[in-house]
Protein backbone atom coordinates (compact mmCIF):
# COMPACT_ATOMS: atom_id res chain seq x y z
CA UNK A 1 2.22 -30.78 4.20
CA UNK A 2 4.98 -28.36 3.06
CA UNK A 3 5.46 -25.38 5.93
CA UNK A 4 8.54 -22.89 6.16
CA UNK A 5 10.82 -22.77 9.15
CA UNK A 6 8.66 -20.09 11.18
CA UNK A 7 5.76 -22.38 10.74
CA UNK A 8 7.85 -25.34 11.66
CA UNK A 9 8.32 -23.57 14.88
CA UNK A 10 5.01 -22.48 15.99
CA UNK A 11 4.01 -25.96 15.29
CA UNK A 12 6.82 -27.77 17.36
CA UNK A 13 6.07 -25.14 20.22
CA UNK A 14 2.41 -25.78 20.00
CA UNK A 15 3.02 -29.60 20.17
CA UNK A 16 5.46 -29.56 23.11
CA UNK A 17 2.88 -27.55 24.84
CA UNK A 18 0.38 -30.06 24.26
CA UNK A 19 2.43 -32.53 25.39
CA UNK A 20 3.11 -30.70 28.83
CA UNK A 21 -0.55 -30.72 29.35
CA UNK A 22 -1.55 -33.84 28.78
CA UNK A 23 -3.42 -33.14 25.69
CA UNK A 24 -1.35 -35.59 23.34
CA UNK A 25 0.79 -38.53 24.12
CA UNK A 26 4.45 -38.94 23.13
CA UNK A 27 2.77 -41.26 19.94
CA UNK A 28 0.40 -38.89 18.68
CA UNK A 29 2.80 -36.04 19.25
CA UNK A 30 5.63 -38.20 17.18
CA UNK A 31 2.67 -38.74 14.54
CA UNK A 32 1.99 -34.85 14.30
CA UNK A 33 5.50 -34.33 14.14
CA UNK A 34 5.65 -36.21 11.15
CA UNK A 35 2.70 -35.13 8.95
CA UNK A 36 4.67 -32.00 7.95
CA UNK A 37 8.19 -31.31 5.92
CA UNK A 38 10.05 -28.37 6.01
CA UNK A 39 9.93 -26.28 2.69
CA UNK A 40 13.32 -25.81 0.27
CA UNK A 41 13.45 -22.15 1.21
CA UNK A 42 16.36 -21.55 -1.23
CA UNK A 43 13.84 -22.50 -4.26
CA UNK A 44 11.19 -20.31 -2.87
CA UNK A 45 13.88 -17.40 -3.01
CA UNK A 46 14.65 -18.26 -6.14
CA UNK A 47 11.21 -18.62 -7.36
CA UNK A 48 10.23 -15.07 -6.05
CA UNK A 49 13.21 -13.33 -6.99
CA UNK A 50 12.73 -14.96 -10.48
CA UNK A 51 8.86 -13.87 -10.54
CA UNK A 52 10.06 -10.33 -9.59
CA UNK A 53 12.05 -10.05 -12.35
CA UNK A 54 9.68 -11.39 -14.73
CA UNK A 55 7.04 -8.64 -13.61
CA UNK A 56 9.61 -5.88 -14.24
CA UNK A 57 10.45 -7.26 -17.62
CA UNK A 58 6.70 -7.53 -18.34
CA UNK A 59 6.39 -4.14 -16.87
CA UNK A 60 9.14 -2.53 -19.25
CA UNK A 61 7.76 -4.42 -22.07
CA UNK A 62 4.12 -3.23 -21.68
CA UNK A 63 5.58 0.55 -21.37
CA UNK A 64 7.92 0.01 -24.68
CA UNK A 65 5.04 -1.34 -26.67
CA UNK A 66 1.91 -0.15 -25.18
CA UNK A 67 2.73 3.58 -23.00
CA UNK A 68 4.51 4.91 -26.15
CA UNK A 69 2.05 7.40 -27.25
CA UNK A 70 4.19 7.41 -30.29
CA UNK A 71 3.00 4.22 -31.31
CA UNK A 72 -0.08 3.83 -30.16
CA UNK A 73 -0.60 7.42 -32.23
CA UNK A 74 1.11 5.80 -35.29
CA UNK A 75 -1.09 2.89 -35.60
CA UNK A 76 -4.18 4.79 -34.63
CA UNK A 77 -3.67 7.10 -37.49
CA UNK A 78 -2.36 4.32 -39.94
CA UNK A 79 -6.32 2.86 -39.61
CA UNK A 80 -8.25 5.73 -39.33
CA UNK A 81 -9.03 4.85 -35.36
CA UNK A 82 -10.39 7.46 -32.92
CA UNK A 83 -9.32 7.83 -30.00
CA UNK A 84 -12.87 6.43 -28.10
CA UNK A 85 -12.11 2.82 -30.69
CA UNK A 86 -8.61 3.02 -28.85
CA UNK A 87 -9.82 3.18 -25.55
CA UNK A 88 -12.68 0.46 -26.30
CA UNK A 89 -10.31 -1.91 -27.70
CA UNK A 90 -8.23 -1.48 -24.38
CA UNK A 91 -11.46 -1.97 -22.38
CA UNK A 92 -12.19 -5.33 -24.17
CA UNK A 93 -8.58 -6.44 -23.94
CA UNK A 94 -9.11 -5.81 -20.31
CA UNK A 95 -11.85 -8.00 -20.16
CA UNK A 96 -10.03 -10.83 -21.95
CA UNK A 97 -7.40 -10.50 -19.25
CA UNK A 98 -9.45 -10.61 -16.84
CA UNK A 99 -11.33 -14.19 -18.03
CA UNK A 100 -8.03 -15.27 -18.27
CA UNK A 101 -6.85 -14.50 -14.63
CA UNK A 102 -10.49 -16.68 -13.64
CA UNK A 103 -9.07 -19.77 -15.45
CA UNK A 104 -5.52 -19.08 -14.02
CA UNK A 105 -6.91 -18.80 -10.25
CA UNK A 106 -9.08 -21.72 -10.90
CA UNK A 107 -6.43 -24.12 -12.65
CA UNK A 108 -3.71 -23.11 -10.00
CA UNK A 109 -5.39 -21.38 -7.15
CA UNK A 110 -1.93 -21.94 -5.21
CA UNK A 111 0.49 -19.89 -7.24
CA UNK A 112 -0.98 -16.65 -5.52
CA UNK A 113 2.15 -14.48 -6.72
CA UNK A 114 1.86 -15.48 -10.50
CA UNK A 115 -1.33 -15.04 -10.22
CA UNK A 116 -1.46 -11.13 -9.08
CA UNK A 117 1.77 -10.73 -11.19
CA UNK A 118 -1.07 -11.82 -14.17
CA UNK A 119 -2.99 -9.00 -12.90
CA UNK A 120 -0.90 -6.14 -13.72
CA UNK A 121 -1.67 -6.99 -17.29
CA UNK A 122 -5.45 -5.84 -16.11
CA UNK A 123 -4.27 -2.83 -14.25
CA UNK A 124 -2.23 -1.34 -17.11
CA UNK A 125 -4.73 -2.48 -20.08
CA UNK A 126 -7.42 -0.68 -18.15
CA UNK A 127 -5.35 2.26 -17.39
CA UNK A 128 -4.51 2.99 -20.83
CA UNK A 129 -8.30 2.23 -22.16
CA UNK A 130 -9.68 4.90 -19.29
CA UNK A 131 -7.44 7.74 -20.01
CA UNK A 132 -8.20 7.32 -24.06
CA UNK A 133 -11.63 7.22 -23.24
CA UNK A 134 -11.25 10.67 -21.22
CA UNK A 135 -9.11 12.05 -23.78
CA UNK A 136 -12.06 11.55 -26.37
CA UNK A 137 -14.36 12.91 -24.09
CA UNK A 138 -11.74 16.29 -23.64
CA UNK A 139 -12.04 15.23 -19.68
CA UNK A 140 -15.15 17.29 -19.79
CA UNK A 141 -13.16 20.62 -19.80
CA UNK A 142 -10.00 19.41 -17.59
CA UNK A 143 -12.07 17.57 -15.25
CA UNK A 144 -10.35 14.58 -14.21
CA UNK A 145 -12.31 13.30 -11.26
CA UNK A 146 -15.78 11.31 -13.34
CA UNK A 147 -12.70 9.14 -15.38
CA UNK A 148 -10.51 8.48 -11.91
CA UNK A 149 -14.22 7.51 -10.33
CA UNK A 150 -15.19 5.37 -13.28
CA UNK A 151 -11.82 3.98 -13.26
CA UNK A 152 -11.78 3.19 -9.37
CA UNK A 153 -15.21 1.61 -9.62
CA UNK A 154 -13.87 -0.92 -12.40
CA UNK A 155 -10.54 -1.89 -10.45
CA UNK A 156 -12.83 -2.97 -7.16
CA UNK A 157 -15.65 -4.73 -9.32
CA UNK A 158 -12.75 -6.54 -10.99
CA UNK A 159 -10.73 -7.11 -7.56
CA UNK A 160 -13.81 -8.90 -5.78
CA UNK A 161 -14.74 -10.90 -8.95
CA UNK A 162 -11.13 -11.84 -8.83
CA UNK A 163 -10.62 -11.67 -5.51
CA UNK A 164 -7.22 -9.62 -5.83
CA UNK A 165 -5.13 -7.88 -3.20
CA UNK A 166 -3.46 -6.18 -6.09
CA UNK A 167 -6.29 -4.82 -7.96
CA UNK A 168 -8.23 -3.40 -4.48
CA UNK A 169 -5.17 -1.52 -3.92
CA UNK A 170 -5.03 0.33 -7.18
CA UNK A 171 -9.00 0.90 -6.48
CA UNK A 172 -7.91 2.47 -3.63
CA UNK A 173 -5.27 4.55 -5.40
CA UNK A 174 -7.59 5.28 -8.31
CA UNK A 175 -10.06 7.18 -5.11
CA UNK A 176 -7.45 9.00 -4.09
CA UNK A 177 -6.59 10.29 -7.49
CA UNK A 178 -10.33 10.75 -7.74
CA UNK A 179 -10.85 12.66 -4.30
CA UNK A 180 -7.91 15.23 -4.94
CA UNK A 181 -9.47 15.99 -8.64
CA UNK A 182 -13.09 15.93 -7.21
CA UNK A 183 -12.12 18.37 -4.33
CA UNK A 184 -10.11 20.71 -7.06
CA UNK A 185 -13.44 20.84 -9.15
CA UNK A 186 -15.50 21.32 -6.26
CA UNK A 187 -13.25 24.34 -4.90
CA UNK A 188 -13.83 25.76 -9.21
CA UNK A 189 -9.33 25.79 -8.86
CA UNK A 190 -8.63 27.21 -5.58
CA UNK A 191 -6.33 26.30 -3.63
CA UNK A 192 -9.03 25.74 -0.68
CA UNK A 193 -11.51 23.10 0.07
CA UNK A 194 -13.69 23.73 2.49
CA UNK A 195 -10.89 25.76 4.17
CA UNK A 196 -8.49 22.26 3.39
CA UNK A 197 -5.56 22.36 1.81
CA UNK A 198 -4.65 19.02 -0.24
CA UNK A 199 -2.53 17.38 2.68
CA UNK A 200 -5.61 18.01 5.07
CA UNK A 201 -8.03 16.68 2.10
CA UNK A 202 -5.53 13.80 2.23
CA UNK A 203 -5.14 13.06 5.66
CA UNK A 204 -9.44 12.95 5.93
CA UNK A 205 -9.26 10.63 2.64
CA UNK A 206 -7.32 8.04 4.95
CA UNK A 207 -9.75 8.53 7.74
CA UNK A 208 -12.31 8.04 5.32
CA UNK A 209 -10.64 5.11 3.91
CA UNK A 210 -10.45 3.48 7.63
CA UNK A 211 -13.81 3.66 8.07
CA UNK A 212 -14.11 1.59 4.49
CA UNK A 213 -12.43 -1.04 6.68
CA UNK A 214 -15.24 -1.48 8.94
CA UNK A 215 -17.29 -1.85 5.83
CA UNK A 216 -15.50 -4.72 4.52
CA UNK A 217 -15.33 -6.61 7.74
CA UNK A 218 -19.37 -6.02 8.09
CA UNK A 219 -19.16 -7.39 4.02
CA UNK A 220 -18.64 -11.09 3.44
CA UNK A 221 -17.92 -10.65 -0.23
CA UNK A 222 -15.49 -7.77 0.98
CA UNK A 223 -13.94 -9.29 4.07
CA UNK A 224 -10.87 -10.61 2.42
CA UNK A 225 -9.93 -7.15 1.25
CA UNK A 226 -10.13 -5.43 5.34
CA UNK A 227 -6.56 -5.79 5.99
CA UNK A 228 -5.39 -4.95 2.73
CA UNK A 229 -7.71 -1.53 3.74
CA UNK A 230 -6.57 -0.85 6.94
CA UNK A 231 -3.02 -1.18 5.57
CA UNK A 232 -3.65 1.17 3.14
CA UNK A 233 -5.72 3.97 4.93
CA UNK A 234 -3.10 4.48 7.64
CA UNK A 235 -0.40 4.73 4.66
CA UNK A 236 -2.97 7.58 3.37
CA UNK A 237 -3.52 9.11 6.76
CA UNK A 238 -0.18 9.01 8.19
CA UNK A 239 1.86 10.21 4.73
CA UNK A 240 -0.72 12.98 4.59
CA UNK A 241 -0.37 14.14 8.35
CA UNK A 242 2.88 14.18 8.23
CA UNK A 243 3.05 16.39 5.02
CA UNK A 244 0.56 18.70 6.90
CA UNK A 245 3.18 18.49 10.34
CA UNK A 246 5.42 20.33 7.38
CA UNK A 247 3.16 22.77 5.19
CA UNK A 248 0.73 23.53 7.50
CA UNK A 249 -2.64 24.69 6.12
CA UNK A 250 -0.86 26.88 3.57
CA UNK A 251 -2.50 27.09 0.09
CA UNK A 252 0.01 26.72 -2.18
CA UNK A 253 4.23 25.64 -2.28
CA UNK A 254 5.04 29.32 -2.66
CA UNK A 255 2.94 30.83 0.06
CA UNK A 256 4.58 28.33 2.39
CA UNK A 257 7.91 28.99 0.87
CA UNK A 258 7.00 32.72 2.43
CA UNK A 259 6.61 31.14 6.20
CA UNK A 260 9.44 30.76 8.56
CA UNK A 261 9.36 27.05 9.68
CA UNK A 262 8.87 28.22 13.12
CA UNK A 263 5.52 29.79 13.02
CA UNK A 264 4.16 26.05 11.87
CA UNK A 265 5.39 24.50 15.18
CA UNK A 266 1.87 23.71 16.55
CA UNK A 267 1.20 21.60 13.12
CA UNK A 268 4.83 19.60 14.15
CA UNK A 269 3.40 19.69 17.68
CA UNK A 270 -0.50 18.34 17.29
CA UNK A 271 1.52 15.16 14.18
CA UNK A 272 4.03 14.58 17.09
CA UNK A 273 1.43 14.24 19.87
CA UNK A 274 -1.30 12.25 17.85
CA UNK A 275 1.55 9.65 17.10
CA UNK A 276 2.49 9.16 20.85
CA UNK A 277 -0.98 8.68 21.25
CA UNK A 278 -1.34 6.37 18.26
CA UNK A 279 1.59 3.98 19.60
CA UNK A 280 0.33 3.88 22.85
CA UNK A 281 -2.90 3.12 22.12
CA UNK A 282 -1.30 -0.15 19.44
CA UNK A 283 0.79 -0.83 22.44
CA UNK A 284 -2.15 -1.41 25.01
CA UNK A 285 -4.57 -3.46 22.08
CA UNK A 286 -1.17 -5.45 20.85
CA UNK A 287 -2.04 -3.91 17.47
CA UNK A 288 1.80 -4.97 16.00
CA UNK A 289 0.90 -3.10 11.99
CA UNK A 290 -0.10 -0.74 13.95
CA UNK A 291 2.39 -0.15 16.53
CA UNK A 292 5.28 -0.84 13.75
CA UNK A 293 3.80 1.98 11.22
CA UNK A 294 3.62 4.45 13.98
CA UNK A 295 7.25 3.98 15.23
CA UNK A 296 8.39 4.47 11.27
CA UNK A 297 6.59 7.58 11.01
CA UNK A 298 7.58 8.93 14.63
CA UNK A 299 11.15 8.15 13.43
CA UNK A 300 10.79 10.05 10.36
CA UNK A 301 9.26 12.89 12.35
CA UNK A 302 12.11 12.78 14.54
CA UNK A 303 14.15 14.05 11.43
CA UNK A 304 12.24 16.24 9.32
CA UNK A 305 11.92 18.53 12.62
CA UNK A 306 15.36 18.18 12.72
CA UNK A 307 16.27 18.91 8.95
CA UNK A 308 13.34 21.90 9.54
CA UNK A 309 15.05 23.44 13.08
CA UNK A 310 18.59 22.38 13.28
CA UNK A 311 20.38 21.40 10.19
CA UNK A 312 21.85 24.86 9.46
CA UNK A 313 23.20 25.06 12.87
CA UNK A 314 24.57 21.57 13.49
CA UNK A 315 27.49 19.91 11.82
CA UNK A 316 26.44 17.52 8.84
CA UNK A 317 28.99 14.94 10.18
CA UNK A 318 27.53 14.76 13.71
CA UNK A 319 24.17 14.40 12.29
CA UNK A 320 25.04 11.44 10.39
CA UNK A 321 26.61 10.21 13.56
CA UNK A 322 23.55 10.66 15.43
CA UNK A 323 21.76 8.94 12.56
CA UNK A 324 23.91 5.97 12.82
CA UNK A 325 23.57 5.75 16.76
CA UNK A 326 20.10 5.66 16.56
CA UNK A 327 19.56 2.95 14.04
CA UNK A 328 22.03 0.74 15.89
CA UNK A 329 19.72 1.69 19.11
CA UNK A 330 16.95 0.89 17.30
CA UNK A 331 18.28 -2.61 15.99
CA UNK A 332 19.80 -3.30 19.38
CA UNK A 333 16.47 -3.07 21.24
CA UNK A 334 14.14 -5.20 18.58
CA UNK A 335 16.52 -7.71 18.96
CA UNK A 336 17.00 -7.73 22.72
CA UNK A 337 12.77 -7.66 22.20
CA UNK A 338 12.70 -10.60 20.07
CA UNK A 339 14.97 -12.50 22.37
CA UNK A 340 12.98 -11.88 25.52
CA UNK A 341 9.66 -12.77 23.43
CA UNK A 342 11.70 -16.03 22.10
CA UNK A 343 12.38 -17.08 26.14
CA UNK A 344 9.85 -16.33 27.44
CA UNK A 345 7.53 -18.51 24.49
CA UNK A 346 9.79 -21.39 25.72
CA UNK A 347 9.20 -21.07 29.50
């Protein structure tokens, strides 16, 4: 069995342990020692630096030939095509990409990465297809929201038949393009929903999304995708709150350009607040994804209130200064963490 160094580790810990207690003798222990080999790590770099680059080439070669409207126009008109046989023929190209990711999973179910780096093919083919399909349509007078839903419904049908990380998370982005349009018809344009501006609409689309999560760990079919989820909803939640900690409620960019900074202190306030309370709470229930996300966004709060309070008043090169301590304080005390965690695993 091939393992990387970290797993190499936890094993050899988990054998001396066993060892200690009884549970193995020095033969079996030699034995289990023995049924693994450490992976080339330097080929696995390679192999994934190599795969990156052959997504982004695939990526700039799908935009060249397939996002130029230009050419897609050129050819449509060259054979008479409308723009719904466009957006069919995308559809069914879809669907041939998609048979072919089944017999790619099934042949080699262990190259996961060149797998879902196969699956951008579906993501982009599909894309394309649904927004000539709504362009035929006219987007029923500018409204975006039935395509994004369609759209969204397609990219999680696809992900569980598949069963791809990649293809639930643009599902997940497809919602949220489909919740900000939906809301915007709802509201007939204004800049109001429900008394919700888009960041607030935003921030209860992640809550929204996190209770998803406890639908997919109550799913079997669905289960795989729950972390993938939760990931994903606290991104939504947490970008979104923290855009709100800046506008406010306000309706619009230029209304908000109209507000001193320090009448929206309580928004600051109630984004600082809920993520001491957030890291806390991952502190106590060892959450570590989301402990880590929480620290990342209290950092960033940490300088948007100062770029919104004190940059005009404080020299730019102490700031940087500042910015510089606190990283290397920040670096200093995960490592001085990791050690203590490392000694105390061996005692």
């Amino acid at each position: 069995m091939q393992v990387d160094k970290k797993e190499a580790e936890l094993i050899e810990k988990a054998i001396a342990h066993w060892q200690e207690q009884g549970i193995v003798d020095e033969s079996t222990a030699s034995k289990m020692k023995n049924s693994y080999n450490l992976e080339d790590t330097d080929t696995g770099i390679l192999s994934t630096y190599a795969l990156i680059a052959c997504v982004s080439c695939g990526l700039l070669a799908f935009g060249a030939l397939v996002m130029d409207e230009k050419w897609i126009e050129l050819m449509r008109r060259r054979f008479g095509f409308s723009e719904i046989v466009v957006g069919i023929g995308f559809i069914l190209l879809s669907a041939g990409l998609v048979y072919l990711s089944y017999r790619r999973k099934r042949r080699t179910p262990g190259l996961y990465a060149a797998n879902e780096a196969f699956n951008i093919t579906i993501v982009l083919g599909l894309a394309v297809g649904m927004a000539y399909i709504g362009r035929s349509i006219g987007y029923q007078n500018g409204n975006y929201a039935p395509v994004l839903f369609i759209a969204a419904v397609l990219y999680g049908t696809i992900a569980v038949f598949l069963r791809s990380q990649l293809l639930w998370v643009t599902q997940l982005l497809a919602l949220a393009g489909w919740w900000g349009a939906q809301t915007y018809y709802w509201s007939h344009g204004n800049d109001y929903f429900l008394h919700m501006n888009y960041a607030m609409r935003m921030s209860l689309f992640g809550v929204l999304i996190l209770l998803l999560q406890q639908l997919t760990l109550r799913v079997a079919v669905l289960a795989t995708f729950a972390r993938i989820t939760r990931i994903m909803g606290w991104v939504f939640f947490l970008v979104a709150a923290w855009s709100l900690s800046i506008l406010g409620n306000s309706s619009n960019f230029d209304v908000w350009l109209q507000i001193r900074q320090g009448r929206l202190w309580f928004w600051a306030l109630a984004f600082s607040l809920m993520l001491l309370g957030l890291i806390v709470y991952a502190f106590r229930k060892k959450d570590a994804f989301l402990r880590d996300i929480c620290l990342v966004f209290f950092l960033i709060n940490i300088y948007t209130r100062y770029f919104e309070y004190f940059w005009d008043k404080t020299n730019k090169g102490l700031f940087f200064v500042i910015l510089a301590f606190s990283f290397w304080w920040i670096g200093r005390a995960a490592e001085r963490w990791r050690k203590k965690r490392a000694l105390q695993g061996k005692e």
